[in-house]
N, C-alpha and C. Protein backbone atom coordinates (compact mmCIF):
# COMPACT_ATOMS: atom_id res chain seq x y z
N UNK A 1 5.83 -10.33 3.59
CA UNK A 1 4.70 -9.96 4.43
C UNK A 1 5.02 -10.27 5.88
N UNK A 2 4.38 -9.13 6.70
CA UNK A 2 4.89 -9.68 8.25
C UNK A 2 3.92 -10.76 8.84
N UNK A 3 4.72 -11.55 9.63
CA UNK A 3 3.87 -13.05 10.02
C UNK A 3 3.85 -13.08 11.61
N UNK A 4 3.21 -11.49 11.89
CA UNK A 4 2.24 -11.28 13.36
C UNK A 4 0.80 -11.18 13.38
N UNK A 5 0.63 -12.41 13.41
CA UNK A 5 -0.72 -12.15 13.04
C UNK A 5 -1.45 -11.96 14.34
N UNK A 6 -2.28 -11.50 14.19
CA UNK A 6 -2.86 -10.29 16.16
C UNK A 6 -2.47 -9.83 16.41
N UNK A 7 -1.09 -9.32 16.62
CA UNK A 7 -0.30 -8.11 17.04
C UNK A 7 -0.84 -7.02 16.51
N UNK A 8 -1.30 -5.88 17.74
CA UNK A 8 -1.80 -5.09 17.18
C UNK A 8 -1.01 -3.61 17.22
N UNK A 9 0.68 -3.87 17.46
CA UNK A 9 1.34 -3.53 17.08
C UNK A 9 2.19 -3.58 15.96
N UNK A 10 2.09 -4.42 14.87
CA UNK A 10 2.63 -4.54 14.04
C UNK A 10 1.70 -3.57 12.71
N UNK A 11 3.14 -3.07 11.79
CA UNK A 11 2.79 -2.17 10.93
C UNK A 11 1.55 -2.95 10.07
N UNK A 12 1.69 -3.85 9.75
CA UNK A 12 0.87 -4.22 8.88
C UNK A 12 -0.76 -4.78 8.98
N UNK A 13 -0.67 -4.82 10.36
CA UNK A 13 -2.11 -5.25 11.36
C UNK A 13 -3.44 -4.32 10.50
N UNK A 14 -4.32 -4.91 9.97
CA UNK A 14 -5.46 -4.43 9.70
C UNK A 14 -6.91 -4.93 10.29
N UNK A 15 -8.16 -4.38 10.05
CA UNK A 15 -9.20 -5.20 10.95
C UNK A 15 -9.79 -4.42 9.70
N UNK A 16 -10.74 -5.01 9.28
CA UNK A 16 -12.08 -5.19 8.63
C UNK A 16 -13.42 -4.98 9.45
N UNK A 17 -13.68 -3.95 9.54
CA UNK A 17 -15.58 -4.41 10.27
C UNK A 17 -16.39 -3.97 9.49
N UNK A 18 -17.78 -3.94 9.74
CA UNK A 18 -18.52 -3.61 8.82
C UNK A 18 -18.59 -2.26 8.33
N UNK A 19 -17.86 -0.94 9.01
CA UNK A 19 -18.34 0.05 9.13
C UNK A 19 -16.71 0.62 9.28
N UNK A 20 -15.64 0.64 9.23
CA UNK A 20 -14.70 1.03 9.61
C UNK A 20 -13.44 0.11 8.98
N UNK A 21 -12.52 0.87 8.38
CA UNK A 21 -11.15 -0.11 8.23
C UNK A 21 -10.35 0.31 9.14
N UNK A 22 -9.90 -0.35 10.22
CA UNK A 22 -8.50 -0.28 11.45
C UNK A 22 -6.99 -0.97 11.28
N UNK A 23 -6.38 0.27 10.77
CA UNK A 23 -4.90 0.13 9.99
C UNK A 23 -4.14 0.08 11.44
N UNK A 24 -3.01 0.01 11.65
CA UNK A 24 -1.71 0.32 12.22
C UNK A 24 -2.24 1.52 13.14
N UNK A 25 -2.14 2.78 12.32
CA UNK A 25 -2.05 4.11 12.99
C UNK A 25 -3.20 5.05 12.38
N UNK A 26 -3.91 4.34 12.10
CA UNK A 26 -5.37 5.29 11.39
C UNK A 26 -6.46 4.87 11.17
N UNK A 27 -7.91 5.14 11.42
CA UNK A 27 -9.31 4.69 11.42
C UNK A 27 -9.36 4.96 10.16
N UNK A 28 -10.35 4.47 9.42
CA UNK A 28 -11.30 4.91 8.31
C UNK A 28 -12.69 4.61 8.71
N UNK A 29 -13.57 5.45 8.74
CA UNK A 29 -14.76 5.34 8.90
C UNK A 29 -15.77 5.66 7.28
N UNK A 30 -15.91 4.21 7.12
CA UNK A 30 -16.81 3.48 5.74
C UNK A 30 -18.04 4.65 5.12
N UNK A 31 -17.69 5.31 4.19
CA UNK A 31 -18.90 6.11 4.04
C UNK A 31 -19.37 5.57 2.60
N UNK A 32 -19.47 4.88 1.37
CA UNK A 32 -19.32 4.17 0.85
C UNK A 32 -18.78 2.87 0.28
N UNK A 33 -19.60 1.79 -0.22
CA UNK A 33 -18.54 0.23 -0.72
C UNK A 33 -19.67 0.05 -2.26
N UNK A 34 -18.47 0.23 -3.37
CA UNK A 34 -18.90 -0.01 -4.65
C UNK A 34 -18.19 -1.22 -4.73
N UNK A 35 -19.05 -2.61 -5.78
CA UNK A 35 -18.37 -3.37 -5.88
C UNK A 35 -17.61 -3.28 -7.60
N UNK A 36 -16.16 -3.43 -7.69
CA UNK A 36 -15.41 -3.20 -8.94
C UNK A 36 -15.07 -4.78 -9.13
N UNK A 37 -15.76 -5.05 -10.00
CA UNK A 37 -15.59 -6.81 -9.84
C UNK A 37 -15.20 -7.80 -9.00
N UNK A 38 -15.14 -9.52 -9.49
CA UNK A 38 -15.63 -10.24 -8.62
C UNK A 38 -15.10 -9.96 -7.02
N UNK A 39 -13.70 -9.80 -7.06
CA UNK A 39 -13.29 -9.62 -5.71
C UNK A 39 -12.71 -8.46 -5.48
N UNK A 40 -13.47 -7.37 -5.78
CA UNK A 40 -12.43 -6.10 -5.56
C UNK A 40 -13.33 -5.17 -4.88
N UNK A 41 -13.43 -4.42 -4.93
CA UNK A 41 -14.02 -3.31 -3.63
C UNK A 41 -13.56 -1.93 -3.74
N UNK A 42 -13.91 -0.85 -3.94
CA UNK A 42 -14.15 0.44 -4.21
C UNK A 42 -14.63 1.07 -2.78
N UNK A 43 -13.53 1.82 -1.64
CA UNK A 43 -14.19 2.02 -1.07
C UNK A 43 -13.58 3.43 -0.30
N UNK A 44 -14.73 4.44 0.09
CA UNK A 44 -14.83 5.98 0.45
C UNK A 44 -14.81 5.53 1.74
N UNK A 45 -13.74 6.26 2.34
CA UNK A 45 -13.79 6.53 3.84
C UNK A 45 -12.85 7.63 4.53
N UNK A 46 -13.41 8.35 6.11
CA UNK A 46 -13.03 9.12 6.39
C UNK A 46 -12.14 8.95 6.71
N UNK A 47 -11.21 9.08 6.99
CA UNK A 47 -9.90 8.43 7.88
C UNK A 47 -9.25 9.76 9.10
N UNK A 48 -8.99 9.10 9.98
CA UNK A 48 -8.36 10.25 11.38
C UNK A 48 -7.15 8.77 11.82
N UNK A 49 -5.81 9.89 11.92
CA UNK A 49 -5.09 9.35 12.77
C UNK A 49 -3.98 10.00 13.33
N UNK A 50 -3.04 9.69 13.71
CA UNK A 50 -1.56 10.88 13.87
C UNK A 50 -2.07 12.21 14.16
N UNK A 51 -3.08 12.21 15.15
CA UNK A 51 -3.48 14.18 14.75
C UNK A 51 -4.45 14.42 13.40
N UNK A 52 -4.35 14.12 12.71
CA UNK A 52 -4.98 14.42 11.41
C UNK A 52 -6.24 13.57 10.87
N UNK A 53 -7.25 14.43 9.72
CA UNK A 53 -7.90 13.79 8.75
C UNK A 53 -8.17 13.79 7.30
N UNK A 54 -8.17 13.20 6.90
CA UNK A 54 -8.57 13.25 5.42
C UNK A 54 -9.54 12.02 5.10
N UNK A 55 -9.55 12.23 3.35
CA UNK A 55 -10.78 11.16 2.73
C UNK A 55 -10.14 10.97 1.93
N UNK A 56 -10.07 9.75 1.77
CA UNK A 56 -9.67 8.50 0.56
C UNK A 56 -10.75 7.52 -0.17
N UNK A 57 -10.74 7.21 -1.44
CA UNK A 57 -10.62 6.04 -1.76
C UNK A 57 -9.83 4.90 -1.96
N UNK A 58 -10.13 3.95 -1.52
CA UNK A 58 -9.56 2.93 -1.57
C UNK A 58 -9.60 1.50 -2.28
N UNK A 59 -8.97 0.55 -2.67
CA UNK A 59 -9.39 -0.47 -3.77
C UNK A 59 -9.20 -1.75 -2.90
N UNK A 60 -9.90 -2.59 -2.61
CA UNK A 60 -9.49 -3.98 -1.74
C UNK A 60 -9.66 -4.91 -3.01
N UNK A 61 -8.95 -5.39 -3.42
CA UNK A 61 -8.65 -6.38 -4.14
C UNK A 61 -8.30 -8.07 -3.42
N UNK A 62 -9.45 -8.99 -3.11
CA UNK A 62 -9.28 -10.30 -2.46
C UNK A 62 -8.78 -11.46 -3.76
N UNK A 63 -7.60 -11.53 -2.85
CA UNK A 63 -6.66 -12.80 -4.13
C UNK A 63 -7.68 -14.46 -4.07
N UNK A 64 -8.03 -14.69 -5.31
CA UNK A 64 -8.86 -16.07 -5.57
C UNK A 64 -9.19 -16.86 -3.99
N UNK A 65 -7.67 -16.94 -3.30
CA UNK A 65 -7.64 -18.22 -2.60
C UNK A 65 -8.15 -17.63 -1.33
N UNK A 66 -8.77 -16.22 -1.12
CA UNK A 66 -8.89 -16.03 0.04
C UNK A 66 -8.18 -15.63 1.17
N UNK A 67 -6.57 -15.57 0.94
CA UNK A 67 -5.86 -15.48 1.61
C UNK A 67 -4.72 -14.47 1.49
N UNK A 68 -5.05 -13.52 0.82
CA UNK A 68 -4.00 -12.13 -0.12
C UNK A 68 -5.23 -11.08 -0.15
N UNK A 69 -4.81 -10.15 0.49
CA UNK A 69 -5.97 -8.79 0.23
C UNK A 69 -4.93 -7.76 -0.32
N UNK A 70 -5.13 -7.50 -1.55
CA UNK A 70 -3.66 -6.03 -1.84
C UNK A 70 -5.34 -4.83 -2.24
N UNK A 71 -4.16 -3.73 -1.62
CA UNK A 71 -5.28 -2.49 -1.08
C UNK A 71 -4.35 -1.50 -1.70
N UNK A 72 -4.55 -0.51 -2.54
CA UNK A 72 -4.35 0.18 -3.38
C UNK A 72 -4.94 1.61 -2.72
N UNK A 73 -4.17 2.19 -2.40
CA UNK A 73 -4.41 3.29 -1.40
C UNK A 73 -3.46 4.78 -2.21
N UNK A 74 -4.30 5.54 -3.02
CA UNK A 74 -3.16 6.85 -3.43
C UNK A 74 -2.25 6.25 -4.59
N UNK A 75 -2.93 5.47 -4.86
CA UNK A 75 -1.71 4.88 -6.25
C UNK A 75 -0.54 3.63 -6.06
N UNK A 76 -0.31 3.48 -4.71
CA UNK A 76 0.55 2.43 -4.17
C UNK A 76 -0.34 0.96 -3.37
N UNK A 77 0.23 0.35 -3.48
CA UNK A 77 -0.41 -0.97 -3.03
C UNK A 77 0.48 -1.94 -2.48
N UNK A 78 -0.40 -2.65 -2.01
CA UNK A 78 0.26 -3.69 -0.66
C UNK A 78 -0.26 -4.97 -0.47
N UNK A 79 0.42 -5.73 -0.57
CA UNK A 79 -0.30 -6.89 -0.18
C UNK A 79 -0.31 -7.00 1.24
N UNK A 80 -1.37 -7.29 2.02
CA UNK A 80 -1.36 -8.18 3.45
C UNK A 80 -2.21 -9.67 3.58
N UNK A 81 -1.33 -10.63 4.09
CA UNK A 81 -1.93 -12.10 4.22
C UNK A 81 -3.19 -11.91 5.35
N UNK A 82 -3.95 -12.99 5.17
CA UNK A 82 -5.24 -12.94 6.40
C UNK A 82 -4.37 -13.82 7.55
N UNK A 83 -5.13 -13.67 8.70
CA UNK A 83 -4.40 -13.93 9.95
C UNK A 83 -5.60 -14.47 10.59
């Protein structure tokens, strides 16, 4: 995992708000949040970036300790540490 944490150049930089997920190189704007048990998250959003848009779901999966979010995006997944 990369260990920049604030860099908001680094590939792996994410932001959480209430209403929006802010990746690297692409918005998602939150149009649904289902909860899929205790720490996981089901979630519809628009996404624009590079020129382009599409709609995804997405899976946030929070590891026990609070400190591991793996996000399951299109079938592939990732872990990123909190910062």
């Amino acid at each position: 995992m990369n260990d920049r944490c604030g860099d908001r150049a680094a590939a792996m930089e994410l932001q959480i708000l209430p209403d929006q997920l802010v990746f690297h190189e692409s918005v998602g704007t939150v149009q649904t949040v289902k909860p899929d048990g205790d720490r996981r998250l089901s979630i519809t959003a628009a996404f624009t970036g590079e020129g382009q848009s599409w709609s995804r779901i997405i899976l946030l999966n929070l590891a026990a300790d609070g400190q591991k979010l793996t996000i399951v995006n299109d079938g592939a997944s990732e872990t990123r540490k909190r910062c």
